[in-house]
Every structure is written in C-alpha cells, then in structure tokens.
Protein backbone atom coordinates (compact mmCIF):
# COMPACT_ATOMS: atom_id res chain seq x y z
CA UNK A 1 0.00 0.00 0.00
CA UNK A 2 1.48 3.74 -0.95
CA UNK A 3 -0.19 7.04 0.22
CA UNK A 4 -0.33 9.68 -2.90
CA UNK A 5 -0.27 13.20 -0.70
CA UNK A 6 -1.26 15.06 -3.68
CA UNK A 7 -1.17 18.78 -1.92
CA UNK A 8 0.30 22.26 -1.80
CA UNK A 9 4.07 23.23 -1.65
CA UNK A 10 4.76 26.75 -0.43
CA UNK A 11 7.65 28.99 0.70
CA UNK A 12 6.88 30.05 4.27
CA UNK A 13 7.56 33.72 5.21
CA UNK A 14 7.16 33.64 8.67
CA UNK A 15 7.58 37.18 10.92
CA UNK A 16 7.87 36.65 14.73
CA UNK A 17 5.59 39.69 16.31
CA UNK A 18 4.61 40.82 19.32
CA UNK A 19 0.85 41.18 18.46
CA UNK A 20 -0.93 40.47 14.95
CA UNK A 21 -0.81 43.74 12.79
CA UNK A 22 -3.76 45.15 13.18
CA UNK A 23 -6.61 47.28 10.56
CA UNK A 24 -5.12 50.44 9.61
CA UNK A 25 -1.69 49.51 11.41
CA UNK A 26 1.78 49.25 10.44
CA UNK A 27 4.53 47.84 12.90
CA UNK A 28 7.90 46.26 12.72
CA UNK A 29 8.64 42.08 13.09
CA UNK A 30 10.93 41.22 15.91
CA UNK A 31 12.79 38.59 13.26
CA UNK A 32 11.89 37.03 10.09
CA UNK A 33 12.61 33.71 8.83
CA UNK A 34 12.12 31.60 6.07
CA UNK A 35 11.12 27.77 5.71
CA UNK A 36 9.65 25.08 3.50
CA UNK A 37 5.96 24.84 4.15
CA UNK A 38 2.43 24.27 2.90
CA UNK A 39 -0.07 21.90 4.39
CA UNK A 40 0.47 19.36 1.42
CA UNK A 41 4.17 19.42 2.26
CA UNK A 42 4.28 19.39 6.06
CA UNK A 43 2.01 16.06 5.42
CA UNK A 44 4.04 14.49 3.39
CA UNK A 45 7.10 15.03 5.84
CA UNK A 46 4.97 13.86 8.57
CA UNK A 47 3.82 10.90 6.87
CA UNK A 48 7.43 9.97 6.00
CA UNK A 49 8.98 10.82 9.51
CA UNK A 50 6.15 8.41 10.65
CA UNK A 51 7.29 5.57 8.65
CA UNK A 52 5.04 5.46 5.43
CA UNK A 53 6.08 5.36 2.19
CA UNK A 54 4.89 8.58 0.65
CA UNK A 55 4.75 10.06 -2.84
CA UNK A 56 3.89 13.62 -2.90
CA UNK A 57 2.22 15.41 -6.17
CA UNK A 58 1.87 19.20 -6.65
CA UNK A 59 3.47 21.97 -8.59
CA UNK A 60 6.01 24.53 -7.85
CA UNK A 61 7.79 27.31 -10.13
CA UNK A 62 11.26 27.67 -10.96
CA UNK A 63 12.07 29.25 -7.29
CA UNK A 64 10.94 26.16 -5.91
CA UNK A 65 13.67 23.62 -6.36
CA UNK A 66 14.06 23.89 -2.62
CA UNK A 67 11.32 22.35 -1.39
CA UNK A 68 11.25 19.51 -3.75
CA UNK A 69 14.90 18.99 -2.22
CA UNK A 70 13.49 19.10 1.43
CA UNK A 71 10.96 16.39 0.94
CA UNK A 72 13.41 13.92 -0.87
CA UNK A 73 15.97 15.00 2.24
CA UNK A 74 13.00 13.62 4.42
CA UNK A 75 12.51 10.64 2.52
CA UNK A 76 9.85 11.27 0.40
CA UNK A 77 9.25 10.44 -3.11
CA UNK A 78 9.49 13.10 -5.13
CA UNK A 79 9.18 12.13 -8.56
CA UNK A 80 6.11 13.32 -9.45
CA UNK A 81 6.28 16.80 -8.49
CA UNK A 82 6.09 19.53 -12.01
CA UNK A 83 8.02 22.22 -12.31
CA UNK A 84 6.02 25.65 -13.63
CA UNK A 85 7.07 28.30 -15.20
CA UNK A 86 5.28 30.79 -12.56
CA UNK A 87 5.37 31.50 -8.99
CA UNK A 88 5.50 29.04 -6.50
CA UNK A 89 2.74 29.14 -4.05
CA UNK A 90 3.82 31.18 -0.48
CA UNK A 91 2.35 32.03 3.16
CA UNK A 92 3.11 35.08 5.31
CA UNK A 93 2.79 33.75 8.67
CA UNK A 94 2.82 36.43 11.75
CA UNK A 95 3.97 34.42 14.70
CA UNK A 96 2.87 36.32 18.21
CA UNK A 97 4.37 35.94 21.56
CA UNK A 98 1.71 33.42 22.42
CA UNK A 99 3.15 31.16 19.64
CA UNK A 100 -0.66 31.61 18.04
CA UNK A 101 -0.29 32.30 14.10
CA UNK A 102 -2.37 33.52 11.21
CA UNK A 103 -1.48 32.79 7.73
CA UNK A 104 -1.96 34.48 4.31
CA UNK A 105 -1.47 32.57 1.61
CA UNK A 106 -0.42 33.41 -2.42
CA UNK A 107 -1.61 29.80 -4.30
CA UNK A 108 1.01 30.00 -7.11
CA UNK A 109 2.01 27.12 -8.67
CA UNK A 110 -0.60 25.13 -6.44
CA UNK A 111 -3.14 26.67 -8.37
CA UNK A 112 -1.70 25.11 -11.84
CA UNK A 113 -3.59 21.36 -11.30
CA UNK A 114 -4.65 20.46 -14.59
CA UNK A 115 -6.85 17.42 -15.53
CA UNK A 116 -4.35 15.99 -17.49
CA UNK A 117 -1.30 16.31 -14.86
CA UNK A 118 -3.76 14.59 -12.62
CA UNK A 119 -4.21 11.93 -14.89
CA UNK A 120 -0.61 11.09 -14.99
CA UNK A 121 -0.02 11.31 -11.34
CA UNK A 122 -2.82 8.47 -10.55
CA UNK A 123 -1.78 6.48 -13.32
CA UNK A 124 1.12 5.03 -10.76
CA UNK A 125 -1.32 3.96 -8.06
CA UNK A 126 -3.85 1.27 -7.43
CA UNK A 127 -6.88 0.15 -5.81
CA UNK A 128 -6.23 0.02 -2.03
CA UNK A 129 -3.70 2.78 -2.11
CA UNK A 130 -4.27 6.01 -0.33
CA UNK A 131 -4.58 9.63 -1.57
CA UNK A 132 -4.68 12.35 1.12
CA UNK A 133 -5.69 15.83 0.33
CA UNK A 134 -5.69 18.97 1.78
CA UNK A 135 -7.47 22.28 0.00
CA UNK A 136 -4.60 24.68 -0.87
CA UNK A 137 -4.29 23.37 -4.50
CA UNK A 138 -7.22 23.46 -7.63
CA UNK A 139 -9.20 21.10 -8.99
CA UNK A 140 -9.52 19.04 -6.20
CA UNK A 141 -13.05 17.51 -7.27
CA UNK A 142 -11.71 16.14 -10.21
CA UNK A 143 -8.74 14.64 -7.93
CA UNK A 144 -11.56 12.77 -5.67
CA UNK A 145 -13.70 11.61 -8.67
CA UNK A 146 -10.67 10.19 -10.61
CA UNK A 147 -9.30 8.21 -7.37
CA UNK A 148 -12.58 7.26 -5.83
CA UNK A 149 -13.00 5.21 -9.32
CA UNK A 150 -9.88 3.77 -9.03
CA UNK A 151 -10.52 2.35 -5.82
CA UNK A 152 -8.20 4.82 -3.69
CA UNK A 153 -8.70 4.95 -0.22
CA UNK A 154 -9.62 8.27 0.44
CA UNK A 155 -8.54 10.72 3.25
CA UNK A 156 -9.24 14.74 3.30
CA UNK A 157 -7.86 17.23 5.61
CA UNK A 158 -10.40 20.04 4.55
CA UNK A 159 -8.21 23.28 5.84
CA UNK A 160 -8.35 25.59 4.66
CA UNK A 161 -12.42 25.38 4.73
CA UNK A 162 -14.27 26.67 1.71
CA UNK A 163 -17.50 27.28 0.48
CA UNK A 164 -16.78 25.34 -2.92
CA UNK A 165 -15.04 22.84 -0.79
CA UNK A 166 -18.18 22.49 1.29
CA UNK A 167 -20.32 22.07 -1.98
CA UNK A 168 -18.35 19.72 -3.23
CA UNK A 169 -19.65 15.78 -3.60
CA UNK A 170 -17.45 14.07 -0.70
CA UNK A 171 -19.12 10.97 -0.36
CA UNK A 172 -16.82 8.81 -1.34
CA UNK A 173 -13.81 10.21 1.77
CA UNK A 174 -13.11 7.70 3.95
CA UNK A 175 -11.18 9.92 6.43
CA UNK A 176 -12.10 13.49 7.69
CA UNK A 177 -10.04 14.54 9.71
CA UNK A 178 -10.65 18.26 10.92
CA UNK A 179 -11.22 20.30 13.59
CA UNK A 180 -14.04 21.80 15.34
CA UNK A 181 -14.25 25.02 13.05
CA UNK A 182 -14.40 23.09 9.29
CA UNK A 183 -16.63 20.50 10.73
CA UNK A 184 -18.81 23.30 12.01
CA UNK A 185 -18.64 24.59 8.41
CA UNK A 186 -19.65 21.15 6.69
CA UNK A 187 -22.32 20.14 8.99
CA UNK A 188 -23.65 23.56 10.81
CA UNK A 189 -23.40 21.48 14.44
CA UNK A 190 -20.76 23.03 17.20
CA UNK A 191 -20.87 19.83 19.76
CA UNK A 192 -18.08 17.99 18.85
CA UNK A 193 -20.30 14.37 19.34
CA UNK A 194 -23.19 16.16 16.79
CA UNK A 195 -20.83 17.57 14.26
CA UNK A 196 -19.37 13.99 13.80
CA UNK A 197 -22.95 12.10 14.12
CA UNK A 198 -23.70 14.64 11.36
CA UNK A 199 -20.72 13.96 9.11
CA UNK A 200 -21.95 10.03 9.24
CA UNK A 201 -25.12 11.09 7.83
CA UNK A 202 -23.91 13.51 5.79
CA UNK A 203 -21.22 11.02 4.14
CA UNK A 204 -22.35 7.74 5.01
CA UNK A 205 -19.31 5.47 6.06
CA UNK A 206 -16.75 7.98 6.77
CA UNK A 207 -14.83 7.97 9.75
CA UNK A 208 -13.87 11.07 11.37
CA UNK A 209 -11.10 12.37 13.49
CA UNK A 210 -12.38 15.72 15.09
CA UNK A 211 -9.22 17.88 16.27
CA UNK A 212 -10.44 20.15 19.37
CA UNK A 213 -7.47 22.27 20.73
CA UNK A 214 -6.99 21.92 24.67
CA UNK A 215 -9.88 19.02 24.50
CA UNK A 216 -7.50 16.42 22.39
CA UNK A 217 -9.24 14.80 19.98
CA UNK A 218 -12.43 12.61 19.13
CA UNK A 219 -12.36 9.40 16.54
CA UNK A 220 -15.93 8.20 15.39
CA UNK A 221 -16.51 5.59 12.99
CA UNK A 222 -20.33 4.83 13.32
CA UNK A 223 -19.09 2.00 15.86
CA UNK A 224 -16.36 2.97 17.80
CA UNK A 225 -15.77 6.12 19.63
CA UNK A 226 -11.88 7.04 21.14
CA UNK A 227 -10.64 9.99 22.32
CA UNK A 228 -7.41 11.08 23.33
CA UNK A 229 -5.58 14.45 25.75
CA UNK A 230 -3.30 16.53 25.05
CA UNK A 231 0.44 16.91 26.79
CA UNK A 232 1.89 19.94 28.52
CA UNK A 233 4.61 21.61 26.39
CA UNK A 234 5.68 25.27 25.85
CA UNK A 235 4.13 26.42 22.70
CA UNK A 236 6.40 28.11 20.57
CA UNK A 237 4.67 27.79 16.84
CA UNK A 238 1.17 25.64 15.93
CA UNK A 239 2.67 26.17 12.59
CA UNK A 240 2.72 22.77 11.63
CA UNK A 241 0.68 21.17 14.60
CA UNK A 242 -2.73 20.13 12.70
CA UNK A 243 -0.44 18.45 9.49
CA UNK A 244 1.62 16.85 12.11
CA UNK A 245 -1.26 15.32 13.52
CA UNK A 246 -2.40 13.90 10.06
CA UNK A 247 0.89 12.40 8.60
CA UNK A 248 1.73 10.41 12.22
CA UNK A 249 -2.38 9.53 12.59
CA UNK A 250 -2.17 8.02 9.21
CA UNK A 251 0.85 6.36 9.01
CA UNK A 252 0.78 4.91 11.99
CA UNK A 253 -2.83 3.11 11.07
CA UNK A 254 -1.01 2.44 7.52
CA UNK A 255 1.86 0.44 9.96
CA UNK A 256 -1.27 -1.96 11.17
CA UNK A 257 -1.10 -0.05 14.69
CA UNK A 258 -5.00 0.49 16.03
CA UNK A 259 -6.59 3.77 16.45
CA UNK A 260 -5.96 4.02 20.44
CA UNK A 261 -1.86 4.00 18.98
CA UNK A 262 -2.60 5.96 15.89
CA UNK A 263 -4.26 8.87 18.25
CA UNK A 264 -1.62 8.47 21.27
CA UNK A 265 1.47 8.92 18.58
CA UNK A 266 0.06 11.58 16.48
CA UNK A 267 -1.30 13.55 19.72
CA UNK A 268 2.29 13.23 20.79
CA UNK A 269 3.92 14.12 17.22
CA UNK A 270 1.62 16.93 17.52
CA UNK A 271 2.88 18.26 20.70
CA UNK A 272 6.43 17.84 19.86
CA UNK A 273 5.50 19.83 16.50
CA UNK A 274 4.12 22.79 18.59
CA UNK A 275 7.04 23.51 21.13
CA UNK A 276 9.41 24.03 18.45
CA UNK A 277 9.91 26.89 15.58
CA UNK A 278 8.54 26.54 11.71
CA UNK A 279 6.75 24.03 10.06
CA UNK A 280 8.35 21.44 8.53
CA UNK A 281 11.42 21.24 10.59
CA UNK A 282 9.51 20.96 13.98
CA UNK A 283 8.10 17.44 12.72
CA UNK A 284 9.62 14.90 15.09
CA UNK A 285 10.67 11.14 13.63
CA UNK A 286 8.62 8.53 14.71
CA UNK A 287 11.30 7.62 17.38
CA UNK A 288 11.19 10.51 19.08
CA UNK A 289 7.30 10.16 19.57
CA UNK A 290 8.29 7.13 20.81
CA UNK A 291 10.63 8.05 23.45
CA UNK A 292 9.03 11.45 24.14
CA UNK A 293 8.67 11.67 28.53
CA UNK A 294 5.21 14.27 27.95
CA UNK A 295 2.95 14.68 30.74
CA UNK A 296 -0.41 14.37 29.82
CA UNK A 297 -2.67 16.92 30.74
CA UNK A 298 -5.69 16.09 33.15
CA UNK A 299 -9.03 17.67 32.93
C-alpha cells in the first residue's frame, strides 16, 4: 500500500511579532525567517517521519527547487512533483508571543492542477492505495472523482475550509479529519459528538477524526468512539501542529497499529511539533514520539 499526498508546496515567510498587525496599522517584526511549508508538504514530511512510504504530487515554479529537495531530504518520493514556469505558491505567517499564528497565503504554482497532470499522477497507483488531500491546490473535485473510481482509499484534511469545498460531492472520503471550526462549516453542528454524528449522515461510512485544541481529539466511525488528551509543552509555533497530527495519525494506522496508537502517537507528534519553531522542521521522527517523557494533561 502507498499514500499519494497530492497537496500544496509553499515557501513560508514567517515574521515573529509581538501582536498580529492590526486594521489600519503598520509595525515592525521582531525577526523574520524563512522555511519550506504548505499543508500538502508538512504532510508528506509527517507521513514519511512516521514511517510510510509517501509520494507527494503538486506543482512549484522555478524558485521552488528547494522544497522539492526538502521532501526527498525527508525521505519522500518526489518524482512526481512539475516544475512551472510561474510562482511558487507562499504564506506570510505572523507568529505572536503566544506562539498563536495567522497565515496568508499566495496559491502560485498550487493553483496550476490540470486534468491531465492529474491523470498522470494516478496512473502510478492502485486500488487500495491512499490519496490524502488537503485544500490549498485546484481542482480538487476532479482529484476525488478520478481516485474514488480507481478504488483509492480516500482521506481529506479540509483546511483551509471553503464554500466550494463544502459544496463539493465528498461521499466517497473515507477519512475526515478536521477540527471543530471546518466541521462546524460542513455540517452547521458546534458539539463535537453532533458535528461527527452529522458527518456520518452527511457522508455515510466515513470515519472522522475531530481535532479540538486543549480538549484532544475525538475518533468516530459509526461504531467505535476514542478519544485522546493533550500533553503539557511550551508552545512556541502551531505552525505545523494540525499536518503533524495527520501524517503520524495516518501512518501509523497504515503500519497496522490500532486507532488508540494511531491517536496516542500523532497527539504526541503533535505536541512535539508545537514547542518548536517553523513548520516542517519541527516534525519529530517517529522515534522521538516514541521516546518522548510528555505529561499528559488532566481535565
């Protein structure tokens, strides 16, 4: 079995600030630094750190050799990614003192998904492989259709939420996995055990993994309900703490581990993610969730 992580690749900008800049302000960063980011890629990395074997499509342009470097560096295969000959996609990420964030993003390159590129990507996977998706690159319908009717297993991150994301026919996801804010958006519920009653009837068979900050995290599947806490760290940047989540949560199911493991390590990963600075190099290796000493935080 391979995972496809068929998502975004972006440039991170990221400013370190005392508060975010405000209407009608202007004020100066404390620093500013620069990493390899996007949701699609801090997946990937996760899902390699984790242990899966991972194959990451997406487009960048010709100032993006970088970040197809970093994911082969972590192990992933890159040999799929295109090359434009436009911008590649980039975020400007204001960091406060909190270690909260707030991202803008320029789609670039991500936004250069054709139909036929996508037909030539899942022309090297199967039935009973996985594709995992995010929404920071286009034509992502045509992505699920394509897949679904290849027999993919199907697994969606929907961040950033969208109307046309929420309009879209997503019936045939096997994995949410979300928070409480996009699975407000696709079912109009804010208790965590409605919103992911809801998704069941709203897409019949899915299971879903329902992110929800200080409160850990819920798993539903119809059947079976798990949750798991969170772990006292300093926070430092939540950068990367939500694609962290996903790539260990994933691959750690994908490694025949049950869902009790698959939430404890990526709750961990997670937590590791967050006490350290930008995105894709404050993923921690699968053996360093495993020897992680975190206190768990009681309620």
């Amino acid at each position: 079995m391979k995972i496809l992580n068929f998502g975004s690749l972006n440039i991170d900008n990221v400013y370190s600030m005392d508060h975010f800049v405000r209407p009608g302000e202007t004020t100066a960063s404390l620093k500013m630094e620069t990493f390899c980011g996007g949701k699609g890629l801090n997946q990937s990395v996760a899902l390699a750190k984790a242990g899966a074997p991972v194959y990451h499509a997406g487009k960048v342009g010709a100032d993006g050799q970088m970040l197809i470097d970093i994911l082969g560096e972590y192990g992933v295969d890159t040999s799929l990614v295109a090359m434009t000959q436009g911008h590649t996609g980039h975020a400007i990420i204001q960091v406060d003192k909190k270690g909260q964030n707030c991202i803008l993003l320029y789609g670039g390159a991500n936004q250069e998904i054709t139909t036929d590129y996508i037909d030539d990507v899942l022309a090297h996977f199967e039935k009973g492989d996985m594709l995992l998706l995010q929404n920071e690159i286009n034509n992502i319908d045509y992505i699920i259709k394509k897949a679904a009717e290849k027999g993919m297993i199907l697994a969606i991150n929907p961040s950033p939420i969208s109307d046309e994301l929420v309009k879209m026919d997503l019936t045939s996801i096997t994995y949410f996995i979300l928070n409480e804010i996009e699975g407000n958006e696709l079912t109009q519920e804010t208790d965590p055990e409605k919103i992911a009653r809801k998704m069941r009837q709203i897409y019949p068979g899915c299971v879903v993994v329902l992110t929800l900050g200080k409160q850990g995290v819920m798993y539903y599947d119809g059947t079976n309900t798990y949750t798991h806490g969170i772990y006292d760290v300093p926070v430092v940047d939540t950068t990367a703490a939500g694609d962290t989540f996903t790539g260990f949560f994933l691959s750690t199911l994908m490694q025949g581990e049950d869902v009790p493991k698959a939430l404890e390590y990526a709750s961990i990963a997670s937590s590791l993610a967050v006490s350290q600075k930008g995105a894709a190099p404050s993923i921690p290796t699968m053996e360093q969730v495993k020897d992680a000493k975190l206190k768990k935080v009681e309620f």
